[in-house]
Protein backbone atom coordinates (compact mmCIF):
# COMPACT_ATOMS: atom_id res chain seq x y z
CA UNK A 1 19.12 24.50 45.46
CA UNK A 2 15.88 25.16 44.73
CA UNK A 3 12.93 24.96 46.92
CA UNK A 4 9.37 24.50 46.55
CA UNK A 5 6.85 24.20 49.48
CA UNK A 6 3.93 21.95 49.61
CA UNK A 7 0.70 22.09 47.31
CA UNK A 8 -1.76 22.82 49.77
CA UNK A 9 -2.62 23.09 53.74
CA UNK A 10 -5.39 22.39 55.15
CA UNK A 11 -8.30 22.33 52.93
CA UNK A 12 -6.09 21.71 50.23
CA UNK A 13 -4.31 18.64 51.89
CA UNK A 14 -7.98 16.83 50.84
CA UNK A 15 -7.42 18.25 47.14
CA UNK A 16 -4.13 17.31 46.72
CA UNK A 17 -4.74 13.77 48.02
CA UNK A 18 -7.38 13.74 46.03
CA UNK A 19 -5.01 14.49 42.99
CA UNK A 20 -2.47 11.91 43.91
CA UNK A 21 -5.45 9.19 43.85
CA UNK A 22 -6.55 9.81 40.40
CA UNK A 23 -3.09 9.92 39.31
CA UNK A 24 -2.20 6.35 40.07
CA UNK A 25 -5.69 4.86 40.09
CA UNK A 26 -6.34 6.60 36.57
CA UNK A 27 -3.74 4.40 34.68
CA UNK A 28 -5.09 1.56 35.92
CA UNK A 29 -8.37 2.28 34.84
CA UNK A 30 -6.99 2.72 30.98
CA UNK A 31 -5.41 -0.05 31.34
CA UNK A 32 -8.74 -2.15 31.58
CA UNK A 33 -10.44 -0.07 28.63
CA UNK A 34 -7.09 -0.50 26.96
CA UNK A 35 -8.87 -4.23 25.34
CA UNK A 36 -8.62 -4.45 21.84
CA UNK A 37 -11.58 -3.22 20.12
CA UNK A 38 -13.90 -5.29 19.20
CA UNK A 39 -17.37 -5.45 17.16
CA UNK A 40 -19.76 -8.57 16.63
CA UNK A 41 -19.08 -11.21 14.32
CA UNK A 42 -22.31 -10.99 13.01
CA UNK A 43 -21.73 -8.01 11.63
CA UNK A 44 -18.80 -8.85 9.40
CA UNK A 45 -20.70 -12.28 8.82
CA UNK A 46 -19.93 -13.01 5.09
CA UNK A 47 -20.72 -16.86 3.73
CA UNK A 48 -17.33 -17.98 2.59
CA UNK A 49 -16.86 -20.86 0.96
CA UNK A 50 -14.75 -23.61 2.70
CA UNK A 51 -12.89 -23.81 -0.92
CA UNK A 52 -12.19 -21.86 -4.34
CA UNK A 53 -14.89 -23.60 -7.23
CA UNK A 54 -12.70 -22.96 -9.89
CA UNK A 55 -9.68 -25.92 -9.62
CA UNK A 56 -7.65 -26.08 -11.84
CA UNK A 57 -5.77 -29.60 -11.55
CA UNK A 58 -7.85 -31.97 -9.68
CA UNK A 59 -4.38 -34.42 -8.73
CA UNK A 60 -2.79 -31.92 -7.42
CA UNK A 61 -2.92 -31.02 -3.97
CA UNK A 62 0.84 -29.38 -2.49
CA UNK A 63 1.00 -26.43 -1.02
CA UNK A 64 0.87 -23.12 -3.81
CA UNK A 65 3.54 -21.51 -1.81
CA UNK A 66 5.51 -24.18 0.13
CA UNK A 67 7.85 -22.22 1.84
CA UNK A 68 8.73 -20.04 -0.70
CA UNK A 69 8.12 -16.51 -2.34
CA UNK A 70 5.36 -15.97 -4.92
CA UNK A 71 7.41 -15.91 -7.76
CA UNK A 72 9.83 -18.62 -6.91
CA UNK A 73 7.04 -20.81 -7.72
CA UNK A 74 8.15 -19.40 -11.68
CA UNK A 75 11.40 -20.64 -11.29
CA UNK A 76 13.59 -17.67 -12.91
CA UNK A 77 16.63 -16.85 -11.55
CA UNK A 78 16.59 -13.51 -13.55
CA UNK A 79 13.00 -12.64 -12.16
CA UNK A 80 13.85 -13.04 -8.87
CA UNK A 81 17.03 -10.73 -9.06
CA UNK A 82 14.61 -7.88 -11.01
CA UNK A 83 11.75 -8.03 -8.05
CA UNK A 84 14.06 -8.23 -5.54
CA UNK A 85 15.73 -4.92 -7.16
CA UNK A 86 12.61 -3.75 -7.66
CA UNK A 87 11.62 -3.69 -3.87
CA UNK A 88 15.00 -2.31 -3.16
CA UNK A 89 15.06 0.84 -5.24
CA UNK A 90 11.67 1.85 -5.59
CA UNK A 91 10.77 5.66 -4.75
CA UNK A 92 7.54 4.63 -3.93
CA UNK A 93 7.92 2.46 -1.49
CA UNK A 94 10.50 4.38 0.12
CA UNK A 95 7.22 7.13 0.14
CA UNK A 96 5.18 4.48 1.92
CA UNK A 97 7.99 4.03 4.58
CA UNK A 98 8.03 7.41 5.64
CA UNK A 99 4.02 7.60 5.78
CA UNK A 100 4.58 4.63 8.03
CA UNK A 101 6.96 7.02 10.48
CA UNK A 102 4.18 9.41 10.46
CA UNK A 103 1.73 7.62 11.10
CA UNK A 104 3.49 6.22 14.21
CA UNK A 105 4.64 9.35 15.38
CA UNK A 106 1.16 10.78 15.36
CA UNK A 107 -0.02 7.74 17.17
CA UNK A 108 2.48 8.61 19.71
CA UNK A 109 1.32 11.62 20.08
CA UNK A 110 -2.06 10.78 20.46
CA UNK A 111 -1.25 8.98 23.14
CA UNK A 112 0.87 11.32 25.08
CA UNK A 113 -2.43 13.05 26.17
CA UNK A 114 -2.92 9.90 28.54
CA UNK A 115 -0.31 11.05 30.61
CA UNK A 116 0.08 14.66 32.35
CA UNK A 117 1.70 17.48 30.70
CA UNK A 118 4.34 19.00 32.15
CA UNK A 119 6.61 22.36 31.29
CA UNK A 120 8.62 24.82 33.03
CA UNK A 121 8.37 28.62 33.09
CA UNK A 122 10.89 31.86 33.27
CA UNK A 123 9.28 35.28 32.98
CA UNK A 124 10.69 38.45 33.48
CA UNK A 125 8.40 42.09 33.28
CA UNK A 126 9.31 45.62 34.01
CA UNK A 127 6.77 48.38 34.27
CA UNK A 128 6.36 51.72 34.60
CA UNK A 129 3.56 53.59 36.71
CA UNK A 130 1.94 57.30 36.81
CA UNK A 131 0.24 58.55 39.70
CA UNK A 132 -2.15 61.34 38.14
CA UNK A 133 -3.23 64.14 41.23
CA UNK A 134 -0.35 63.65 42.56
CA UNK A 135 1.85 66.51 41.94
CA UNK A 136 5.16 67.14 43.56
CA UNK A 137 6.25 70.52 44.19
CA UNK A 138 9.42 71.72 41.77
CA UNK A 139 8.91 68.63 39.47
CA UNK A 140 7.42 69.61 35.85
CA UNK A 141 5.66 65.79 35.30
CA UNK A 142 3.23 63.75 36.87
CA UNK A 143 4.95 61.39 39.84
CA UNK A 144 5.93 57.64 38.16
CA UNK A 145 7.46 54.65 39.47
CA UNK A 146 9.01 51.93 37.52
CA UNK A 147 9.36 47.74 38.85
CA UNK A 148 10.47 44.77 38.03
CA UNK A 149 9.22 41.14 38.05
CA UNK A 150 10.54 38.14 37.78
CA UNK A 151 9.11 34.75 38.20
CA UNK A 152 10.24 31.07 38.14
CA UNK A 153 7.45 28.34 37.65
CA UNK A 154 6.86 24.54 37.43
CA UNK A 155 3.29 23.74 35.56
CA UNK A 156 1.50 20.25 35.37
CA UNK A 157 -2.11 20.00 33.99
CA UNK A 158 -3.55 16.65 33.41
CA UNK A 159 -7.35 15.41 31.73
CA UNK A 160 -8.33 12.68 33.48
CA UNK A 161 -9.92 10.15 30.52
CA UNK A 162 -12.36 9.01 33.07
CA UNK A 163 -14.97 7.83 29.98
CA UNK A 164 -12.03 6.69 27.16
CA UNK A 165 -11.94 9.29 24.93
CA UNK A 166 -8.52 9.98 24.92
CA UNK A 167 -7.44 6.38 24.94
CA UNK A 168 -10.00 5.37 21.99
CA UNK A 169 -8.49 8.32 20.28
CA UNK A 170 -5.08 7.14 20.85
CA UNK A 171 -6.26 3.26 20.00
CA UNK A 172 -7.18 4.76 17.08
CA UNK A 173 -4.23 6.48 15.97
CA UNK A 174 -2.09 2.98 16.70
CA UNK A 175 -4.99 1.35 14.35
CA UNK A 176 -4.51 3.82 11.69
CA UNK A 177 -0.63 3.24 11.88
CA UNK A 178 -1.07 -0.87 11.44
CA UNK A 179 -3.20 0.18 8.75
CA UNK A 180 -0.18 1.97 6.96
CA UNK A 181 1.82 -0.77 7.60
CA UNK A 182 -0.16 -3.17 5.75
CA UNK A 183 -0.96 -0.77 2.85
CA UNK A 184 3.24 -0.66 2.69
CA UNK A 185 2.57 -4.35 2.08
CA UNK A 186 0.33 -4.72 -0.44
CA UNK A 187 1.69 -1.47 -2.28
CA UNK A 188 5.46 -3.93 -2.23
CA UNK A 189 3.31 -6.78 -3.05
CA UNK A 190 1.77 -4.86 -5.69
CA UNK A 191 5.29 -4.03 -7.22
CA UNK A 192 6.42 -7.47 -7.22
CA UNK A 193 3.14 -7.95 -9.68
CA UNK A 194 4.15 -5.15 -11.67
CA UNK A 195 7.20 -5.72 -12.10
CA UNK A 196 6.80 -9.97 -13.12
CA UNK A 197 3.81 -8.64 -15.36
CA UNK A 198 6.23 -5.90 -17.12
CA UNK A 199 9.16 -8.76 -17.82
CA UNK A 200 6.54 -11.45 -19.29
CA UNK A 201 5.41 -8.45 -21.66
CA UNK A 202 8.55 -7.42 -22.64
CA UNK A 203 9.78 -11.13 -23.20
CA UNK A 204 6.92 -12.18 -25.14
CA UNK A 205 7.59 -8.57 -27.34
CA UNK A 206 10.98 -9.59 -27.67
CA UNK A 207 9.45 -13.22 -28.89
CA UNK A 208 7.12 -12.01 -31.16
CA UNK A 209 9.89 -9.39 -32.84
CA UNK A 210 11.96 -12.61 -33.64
CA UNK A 211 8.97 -13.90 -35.31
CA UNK A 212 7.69 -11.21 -37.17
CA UNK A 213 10.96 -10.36 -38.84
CA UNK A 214 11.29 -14.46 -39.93
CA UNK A 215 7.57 -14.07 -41.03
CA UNK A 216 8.56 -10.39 -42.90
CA UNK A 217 11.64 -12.30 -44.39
CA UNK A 218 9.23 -15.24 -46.12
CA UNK A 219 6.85 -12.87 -47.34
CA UNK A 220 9.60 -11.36 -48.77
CA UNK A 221 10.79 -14.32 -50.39
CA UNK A 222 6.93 -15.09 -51.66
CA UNK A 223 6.60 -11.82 -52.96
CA UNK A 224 9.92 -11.95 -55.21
CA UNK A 225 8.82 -15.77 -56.33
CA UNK A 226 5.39 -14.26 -57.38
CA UNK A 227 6.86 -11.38 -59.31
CA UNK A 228 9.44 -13.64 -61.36
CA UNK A 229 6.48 -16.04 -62.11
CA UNK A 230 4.36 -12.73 -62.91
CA UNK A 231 6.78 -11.50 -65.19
CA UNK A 232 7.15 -15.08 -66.80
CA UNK A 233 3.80 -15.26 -67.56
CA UNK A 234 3.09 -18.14 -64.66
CA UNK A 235 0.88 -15.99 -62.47
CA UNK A 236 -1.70 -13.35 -62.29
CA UNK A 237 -0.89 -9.88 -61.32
CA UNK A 238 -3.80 -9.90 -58.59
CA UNK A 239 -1.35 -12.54 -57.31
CA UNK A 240 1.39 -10.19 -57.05
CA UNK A 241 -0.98 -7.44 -55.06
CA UNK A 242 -1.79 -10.03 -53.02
CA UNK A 243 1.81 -11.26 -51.82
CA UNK A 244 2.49 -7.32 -51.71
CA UNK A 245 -0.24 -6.98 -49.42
CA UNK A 246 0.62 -9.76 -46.72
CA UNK A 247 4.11 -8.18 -46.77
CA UNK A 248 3.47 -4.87 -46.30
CA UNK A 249 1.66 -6.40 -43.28
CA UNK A 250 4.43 -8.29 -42.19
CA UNK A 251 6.08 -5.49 -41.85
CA UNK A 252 3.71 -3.19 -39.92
CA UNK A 253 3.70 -6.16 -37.68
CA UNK A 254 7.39 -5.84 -37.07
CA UNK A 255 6.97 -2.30 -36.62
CA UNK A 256 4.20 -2.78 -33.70
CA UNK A 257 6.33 -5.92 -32.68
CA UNK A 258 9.57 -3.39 -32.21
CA UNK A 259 7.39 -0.32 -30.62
CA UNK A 260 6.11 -2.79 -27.97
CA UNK A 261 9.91 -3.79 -26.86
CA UNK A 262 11.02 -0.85 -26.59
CA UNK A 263 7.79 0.29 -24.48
CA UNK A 264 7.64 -2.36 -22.07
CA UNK A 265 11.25 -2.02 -21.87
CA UNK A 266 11.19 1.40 -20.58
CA UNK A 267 8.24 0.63 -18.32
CA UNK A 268 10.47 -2.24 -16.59
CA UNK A 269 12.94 -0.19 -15.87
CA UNK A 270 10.68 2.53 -13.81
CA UNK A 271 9.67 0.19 -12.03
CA UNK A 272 12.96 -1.13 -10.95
CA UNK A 273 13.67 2.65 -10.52
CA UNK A 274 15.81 3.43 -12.97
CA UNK A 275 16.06 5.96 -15.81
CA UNK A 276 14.35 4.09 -18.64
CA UNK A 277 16.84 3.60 -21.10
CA UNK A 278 15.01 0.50 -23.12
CA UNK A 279 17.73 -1.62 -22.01
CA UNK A 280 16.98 -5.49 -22.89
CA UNK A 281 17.08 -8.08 -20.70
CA UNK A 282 19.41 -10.69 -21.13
CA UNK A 283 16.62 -13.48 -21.48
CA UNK A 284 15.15 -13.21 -24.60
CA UNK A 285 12.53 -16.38 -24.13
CA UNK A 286 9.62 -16.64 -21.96
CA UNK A 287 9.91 -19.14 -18.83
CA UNK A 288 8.47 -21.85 -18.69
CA UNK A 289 5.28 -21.98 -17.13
CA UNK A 290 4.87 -23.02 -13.41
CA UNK A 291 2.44 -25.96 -12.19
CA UNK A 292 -1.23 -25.41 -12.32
CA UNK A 293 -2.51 -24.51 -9.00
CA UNK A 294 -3.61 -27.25 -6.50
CA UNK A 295 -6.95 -28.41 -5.87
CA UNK A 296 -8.70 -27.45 -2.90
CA UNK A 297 -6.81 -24.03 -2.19
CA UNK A 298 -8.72 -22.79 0.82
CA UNK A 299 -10.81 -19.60 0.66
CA UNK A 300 -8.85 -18.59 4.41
CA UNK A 301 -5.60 -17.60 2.32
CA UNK A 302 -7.37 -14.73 1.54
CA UNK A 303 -6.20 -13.84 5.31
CA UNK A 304 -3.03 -13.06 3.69
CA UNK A 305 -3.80 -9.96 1.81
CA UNK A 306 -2.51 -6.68 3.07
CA UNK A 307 -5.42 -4.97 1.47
CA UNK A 308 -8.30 -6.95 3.37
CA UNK A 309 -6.23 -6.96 6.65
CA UNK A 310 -5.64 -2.73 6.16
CA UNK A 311 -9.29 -2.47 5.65
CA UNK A 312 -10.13 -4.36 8.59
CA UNK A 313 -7.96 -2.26 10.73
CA UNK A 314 -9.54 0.95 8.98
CA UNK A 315 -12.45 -0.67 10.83
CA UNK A 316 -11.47 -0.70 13.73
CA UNK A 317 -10.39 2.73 13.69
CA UNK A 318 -13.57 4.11 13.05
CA UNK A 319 -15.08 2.00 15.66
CA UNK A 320 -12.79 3.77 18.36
CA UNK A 321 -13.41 7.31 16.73
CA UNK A 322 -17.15 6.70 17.30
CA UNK A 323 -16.12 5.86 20.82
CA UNK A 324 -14.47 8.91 21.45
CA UNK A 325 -17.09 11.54 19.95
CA UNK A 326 -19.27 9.60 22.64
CA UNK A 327 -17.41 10.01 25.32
CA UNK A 328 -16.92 13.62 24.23
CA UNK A 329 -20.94 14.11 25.09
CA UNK A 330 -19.93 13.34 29.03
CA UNK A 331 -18.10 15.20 31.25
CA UNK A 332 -14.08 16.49 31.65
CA UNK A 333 -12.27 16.17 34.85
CA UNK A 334 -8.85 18.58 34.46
CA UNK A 335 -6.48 19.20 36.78
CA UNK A 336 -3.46 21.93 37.14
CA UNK A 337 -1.52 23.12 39.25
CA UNK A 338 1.85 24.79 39.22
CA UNK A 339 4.24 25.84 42.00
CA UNK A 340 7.78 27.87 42.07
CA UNK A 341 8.95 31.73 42.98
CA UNK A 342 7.83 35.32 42.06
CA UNK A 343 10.23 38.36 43.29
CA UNK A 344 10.99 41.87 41.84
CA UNK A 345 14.78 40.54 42.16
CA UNK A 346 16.03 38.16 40.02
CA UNK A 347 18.46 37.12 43.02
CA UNK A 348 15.87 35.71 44.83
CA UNK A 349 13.82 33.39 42.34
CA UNK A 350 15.89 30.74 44.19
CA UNK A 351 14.99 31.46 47.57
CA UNK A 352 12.53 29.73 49.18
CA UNK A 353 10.95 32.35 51.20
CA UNK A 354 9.62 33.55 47.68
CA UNK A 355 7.77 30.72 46.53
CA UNK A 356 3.93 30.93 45.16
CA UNK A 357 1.87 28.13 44.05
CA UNK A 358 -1.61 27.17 42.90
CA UNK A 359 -3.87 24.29 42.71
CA UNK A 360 -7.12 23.73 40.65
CA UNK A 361 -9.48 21.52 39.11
CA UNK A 362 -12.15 21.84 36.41
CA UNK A 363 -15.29 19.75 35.50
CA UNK A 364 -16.90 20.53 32.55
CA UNK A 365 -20.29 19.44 31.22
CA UNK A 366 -21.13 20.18 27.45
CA UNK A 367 -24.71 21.45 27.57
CA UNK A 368 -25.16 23.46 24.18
CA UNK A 369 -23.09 22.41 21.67
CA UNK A 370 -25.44 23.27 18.93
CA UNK A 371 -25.49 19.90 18.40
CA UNK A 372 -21.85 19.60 16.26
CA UNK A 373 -21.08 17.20 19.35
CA UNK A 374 -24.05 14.37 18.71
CA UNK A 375 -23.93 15.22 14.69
CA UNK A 376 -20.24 14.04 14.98
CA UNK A 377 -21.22 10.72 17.00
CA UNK A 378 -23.53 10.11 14.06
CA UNK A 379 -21.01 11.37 11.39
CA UNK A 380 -18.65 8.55 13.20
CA UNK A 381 -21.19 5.80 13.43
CA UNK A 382 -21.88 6.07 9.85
CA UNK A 383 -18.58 6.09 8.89
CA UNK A 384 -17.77 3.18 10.88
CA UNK A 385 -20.60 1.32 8.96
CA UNK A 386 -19.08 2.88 5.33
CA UNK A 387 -16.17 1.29 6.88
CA UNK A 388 -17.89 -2.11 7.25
CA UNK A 389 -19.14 -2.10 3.87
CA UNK A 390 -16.28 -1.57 2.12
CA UNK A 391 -14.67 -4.56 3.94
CA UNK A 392 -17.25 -6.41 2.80
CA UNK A 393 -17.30 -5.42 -0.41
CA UNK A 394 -13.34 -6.19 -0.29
CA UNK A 395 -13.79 -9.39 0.55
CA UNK A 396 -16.29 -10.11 -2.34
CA UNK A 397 -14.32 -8.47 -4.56
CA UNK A 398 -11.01 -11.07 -3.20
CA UNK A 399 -13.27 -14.10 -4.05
CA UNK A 400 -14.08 -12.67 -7.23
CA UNK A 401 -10.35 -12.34 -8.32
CA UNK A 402 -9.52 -15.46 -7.22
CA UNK A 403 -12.39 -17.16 -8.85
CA UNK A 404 -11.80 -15.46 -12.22
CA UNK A 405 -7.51 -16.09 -12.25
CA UNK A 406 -8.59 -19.67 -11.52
CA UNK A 407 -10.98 -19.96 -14.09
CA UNK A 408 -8.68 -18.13 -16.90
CA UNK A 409 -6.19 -20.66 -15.92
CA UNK A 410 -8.40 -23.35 -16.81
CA UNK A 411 -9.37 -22.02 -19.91
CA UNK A 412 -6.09 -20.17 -20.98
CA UNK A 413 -4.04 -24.04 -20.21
CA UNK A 414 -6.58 -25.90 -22.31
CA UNK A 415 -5.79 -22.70 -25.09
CA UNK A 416 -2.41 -23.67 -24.60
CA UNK A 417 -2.66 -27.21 -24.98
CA UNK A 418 -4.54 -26.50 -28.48
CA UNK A 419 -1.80 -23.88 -29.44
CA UNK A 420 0.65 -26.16 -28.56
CA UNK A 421 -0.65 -28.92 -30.77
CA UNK A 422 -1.11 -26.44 -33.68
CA UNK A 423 2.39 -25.75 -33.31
CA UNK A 424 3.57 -29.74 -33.79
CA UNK A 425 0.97 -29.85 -36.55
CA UNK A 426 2.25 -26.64 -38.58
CA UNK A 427 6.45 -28.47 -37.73
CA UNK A 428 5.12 -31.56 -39.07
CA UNK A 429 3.39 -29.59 -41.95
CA UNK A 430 6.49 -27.48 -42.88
CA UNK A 431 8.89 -30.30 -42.65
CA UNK A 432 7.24 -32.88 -44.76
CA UNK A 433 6.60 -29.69 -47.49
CA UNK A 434 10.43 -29.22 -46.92
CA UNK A 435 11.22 -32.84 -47.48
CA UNK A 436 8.27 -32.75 -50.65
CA UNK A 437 10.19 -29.84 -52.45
CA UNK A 438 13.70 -31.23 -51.98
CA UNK A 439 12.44 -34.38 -53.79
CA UNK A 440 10.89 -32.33 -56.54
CA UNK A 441 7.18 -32.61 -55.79
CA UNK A 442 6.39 -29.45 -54.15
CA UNK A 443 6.84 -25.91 -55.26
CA UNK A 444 8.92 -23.57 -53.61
CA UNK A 445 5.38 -21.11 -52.59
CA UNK A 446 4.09 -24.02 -50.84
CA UNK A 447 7.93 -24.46 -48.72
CA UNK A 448 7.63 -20.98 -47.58
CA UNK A 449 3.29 -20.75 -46.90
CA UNK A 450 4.21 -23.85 -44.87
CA UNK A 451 7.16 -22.10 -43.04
CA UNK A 452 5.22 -19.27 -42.48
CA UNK A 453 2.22 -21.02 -40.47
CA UNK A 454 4.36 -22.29 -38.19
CA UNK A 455 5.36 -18.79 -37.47
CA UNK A 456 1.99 -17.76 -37.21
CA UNK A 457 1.20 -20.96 -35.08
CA UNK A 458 4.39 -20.17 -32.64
CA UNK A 459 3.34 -16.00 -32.52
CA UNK A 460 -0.17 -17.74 -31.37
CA UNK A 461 1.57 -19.83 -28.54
CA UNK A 462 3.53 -17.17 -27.01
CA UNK A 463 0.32 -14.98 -27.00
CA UNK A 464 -1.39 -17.73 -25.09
CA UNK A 465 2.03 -18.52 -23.03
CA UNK A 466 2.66 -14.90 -21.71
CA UNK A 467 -0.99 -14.73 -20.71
CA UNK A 468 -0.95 -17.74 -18.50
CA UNK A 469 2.18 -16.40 -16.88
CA UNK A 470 0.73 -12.96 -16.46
CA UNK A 471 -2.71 -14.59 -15.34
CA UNK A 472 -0.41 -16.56 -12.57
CA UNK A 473 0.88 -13.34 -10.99
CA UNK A 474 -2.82 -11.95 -11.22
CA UNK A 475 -3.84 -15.18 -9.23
CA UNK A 476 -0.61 -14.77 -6.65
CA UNK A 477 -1.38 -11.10 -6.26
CA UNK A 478 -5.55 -11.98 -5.33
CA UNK A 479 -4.34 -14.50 -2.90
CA UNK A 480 -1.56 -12.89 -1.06
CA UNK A 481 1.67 -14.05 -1.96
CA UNK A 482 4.00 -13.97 0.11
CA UNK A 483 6.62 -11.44 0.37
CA UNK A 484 8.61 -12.95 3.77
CA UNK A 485 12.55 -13.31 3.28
CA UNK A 486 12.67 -10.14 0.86
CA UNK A 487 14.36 -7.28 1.65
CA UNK A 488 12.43 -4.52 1.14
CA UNK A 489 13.29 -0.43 0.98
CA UNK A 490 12.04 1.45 4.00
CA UNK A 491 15.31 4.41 3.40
């Protein structure tokens, strides 16, 4: 068994008392500068308004988000099962998962300098000696001598954090690891967005293809009427250029109508992480659109962004850095000592009778630093105040998104109510034209300039229909939607 004597005798009983003192009083002192930091409310003092200006429906006052997910409030099945898949099998996110291990393991080990460091030693040295002027009579060399060494050793060295600078580094390093956490968040709550935005695009393509090959299809049928009444004598040939000319852009239509399917297509699939094949969706219509947003939303859901609440922490993080390069400018307290055996026989690095040890501490005072120590105090304090700006500038930049997603709702729903009553106008138009030429008193160019109206009425109403979803996940996304009850990657 292995034996080590005490640290010290006499004069360094008082040391090694003093030793034991700091290292139970110590962690009691970090515990008391171990508050959360904190910095004046003043300073982050930025008049919010009690509610968003821009309501939308004045009646209306439930909840956005009653208990639910953002997008439930859409009510598709088929868009729930693509975020959800989406959050599951993105690469990215499973990036942002392992930035979040890292961070946390550095901000463990950032803290383990609170605590003393400890490690164990085995050395072993042989040597070899020459005594020169001393010659030995019958020998051709100088006279050498060879040895061996061998030591066994226990080492513990400790920095006392008497002024915080190790435990506002370390508070800072648990700061910065929150932090990642919430930009995990809002990068997840970010896809979601993506993702919702990418399947109203490619459903209101997939619209607008239908469309453009019924509107191709009656220009068409115009064109051929026009040439048979051309070639009868009945109509101009300007007339025929002219029916050429809408379907020749009928069909460039279709051709843009097809490239953007097949685009956004693709572009769903990455982001559900999968090879993009342009495979389409089985929904082929646009959902219907969700309720407008109460009245009287309050500007404090804004709490709810990862973004805002990462920036905050980024905050705080600076604030402790500036901390620590402060505390850097007073003095160190270190302590080491080690204890064990030293003996030119390996045999006896157990034996007790061999044991060494040592004792010491160190106080050190910066005095010329050529001043990198108080140019990195400033360097800190002005990034702390960058850092304070920025979150400021967030939060403007929050109210602004939210302000202008409520007022394009307003705006895009009365658009919609307009399209939407262009659209009954053009049926009503088209049907009595229908009804006109089956009784003989309409011609067969004013059946299909009716028919195709409507389709240019409908194209319109998707248009305006796909931007009020895609303005909906805009405003979701600026007020935090929620993400709770998802599963997302972190493998």
């Amino acid at each position: 068994m292995t034996s080590f004597p005490a640290f010290a005798k006499d004069s360094g009983r008082s040391f090694y008392t003093l030793f034991l003192g700091s290292l139970f009083a110590t962690p009691l002192f970090l515990a008391a500068c171990w508050a959360p930091a904190r910095f004046s409310e003043k300073e982050l003092e930025i008049p919010l308004p009690k509610n968003f200006v821009s309501d939308v429906a004045k009646n209306q006052t439930s909840p956005l988000w009653e208990g639910q997910r953002w997008w439930e409030s859409i009510s598709s099945t088929e868009l729930n099962k693509l975020i959800e898949e989406g959050l599951k099998g993105s690469h990215s996110l499973k990036a942002a998962a392992r930035r979040i291990e890292a961070a946390r393991a550095q901000a463990e080990a950032s803290g383990a300098s609170l605590y003393p460091q400890v490690s164990a030693g085995l050395s072993a040295n042989r040597s070899k000696q020459i005594f020169v002027g001393f010659p030995i009579p019958g020998r051709s060399g100088p006279l050498s001598s060879r040895s061996n060494s061998y030591g066994l050793s226990l080492n513990l060295s400790w920095e006392l954090d008497l002024w915080g600078k190790v435990s506002a580094s370390t508070r800072s390093a648990v700061l910065q690891a929150k932090r990642s956490e919430e930009l995990y968040q809002g990068a997840a709550l970010s896809l979601s967005g993506q993702i919702a935005k990418a399947w109203f695009a490619l459903l209101g393509a997939t619209e607008q293809e239908a469309l453009a090959k019924r509107t191709l299809e009656t220009d068409q049928q115009i064109l051929s009427f026009i040439q048979n009444r051309y070639r009868s004598g009945k109509n101009r040939f300007v007339d025929v250029q002219l029916a050429r000319e809408r379907e020749k852009n009928s069909e460039t239509t279709l051709a843009r109508s097809k490239r953007l399917v097949a685009v956004t297509a693709r572009q769903l699939e990455y982001l559900l992480g999968k090879p993009p094949k342009g495979v389409l969706p089985k929904t082929r219509k646009l959902p219907p659109l969700p309720p407008a947003p109460p009245a009287g939303m309050p500007a404090s859901l804004l709490d709810r962004r990862p973004d805002l609440r990462a920036a905050r922490l980024e905050l705080l993080s600076r604030k402790e850095l500036h901390k620590a390069s402060k505390a850097s400018l007073y003095p160190s307290l270190s302590l080491t000592t080690s204890g064990g055996t030293r003996s030119n026989q390996f045999k006896d690095l157990i034996d007790g009778d061999f044991s060494v040890w040592s004792l010491a501490g160190n106080l050190l005072q910066p005095i010329f630093m050529g001043g990198s120590l108080r140019a990195q105090v400033r360097a800190n304090d002005a990034l702390a105040r960058a850092s304070l700006q920025d979150f400021a500038d967030l939060v403007l930049r929050a109210l602004l998104e939210v302000e202008q997603s409520l007022s394009n709702e307003q705006h895009l729903r009365r658009e919609y109510e307009a399209g939407s009553s262009w659209v009954a106008a053009a049926k009503a138009s088209e049907f009595t034209t229908r009804d006109r030429y089956r009784n003989g008193r309409a011609t067969i160019l004013e059946t299909l300039n009716a028919k195709k109206a409507l389709y240019q009425a409908q194209s319109a109403l998707v248009t305006v229909r796909r931007n009020l979803l895609q303005n909906r996940v805009d405003l979701c996304l600026a007020m935090g939607g929620r993400l709770e009850g998802t599963k997302v990657s972190k493998r």
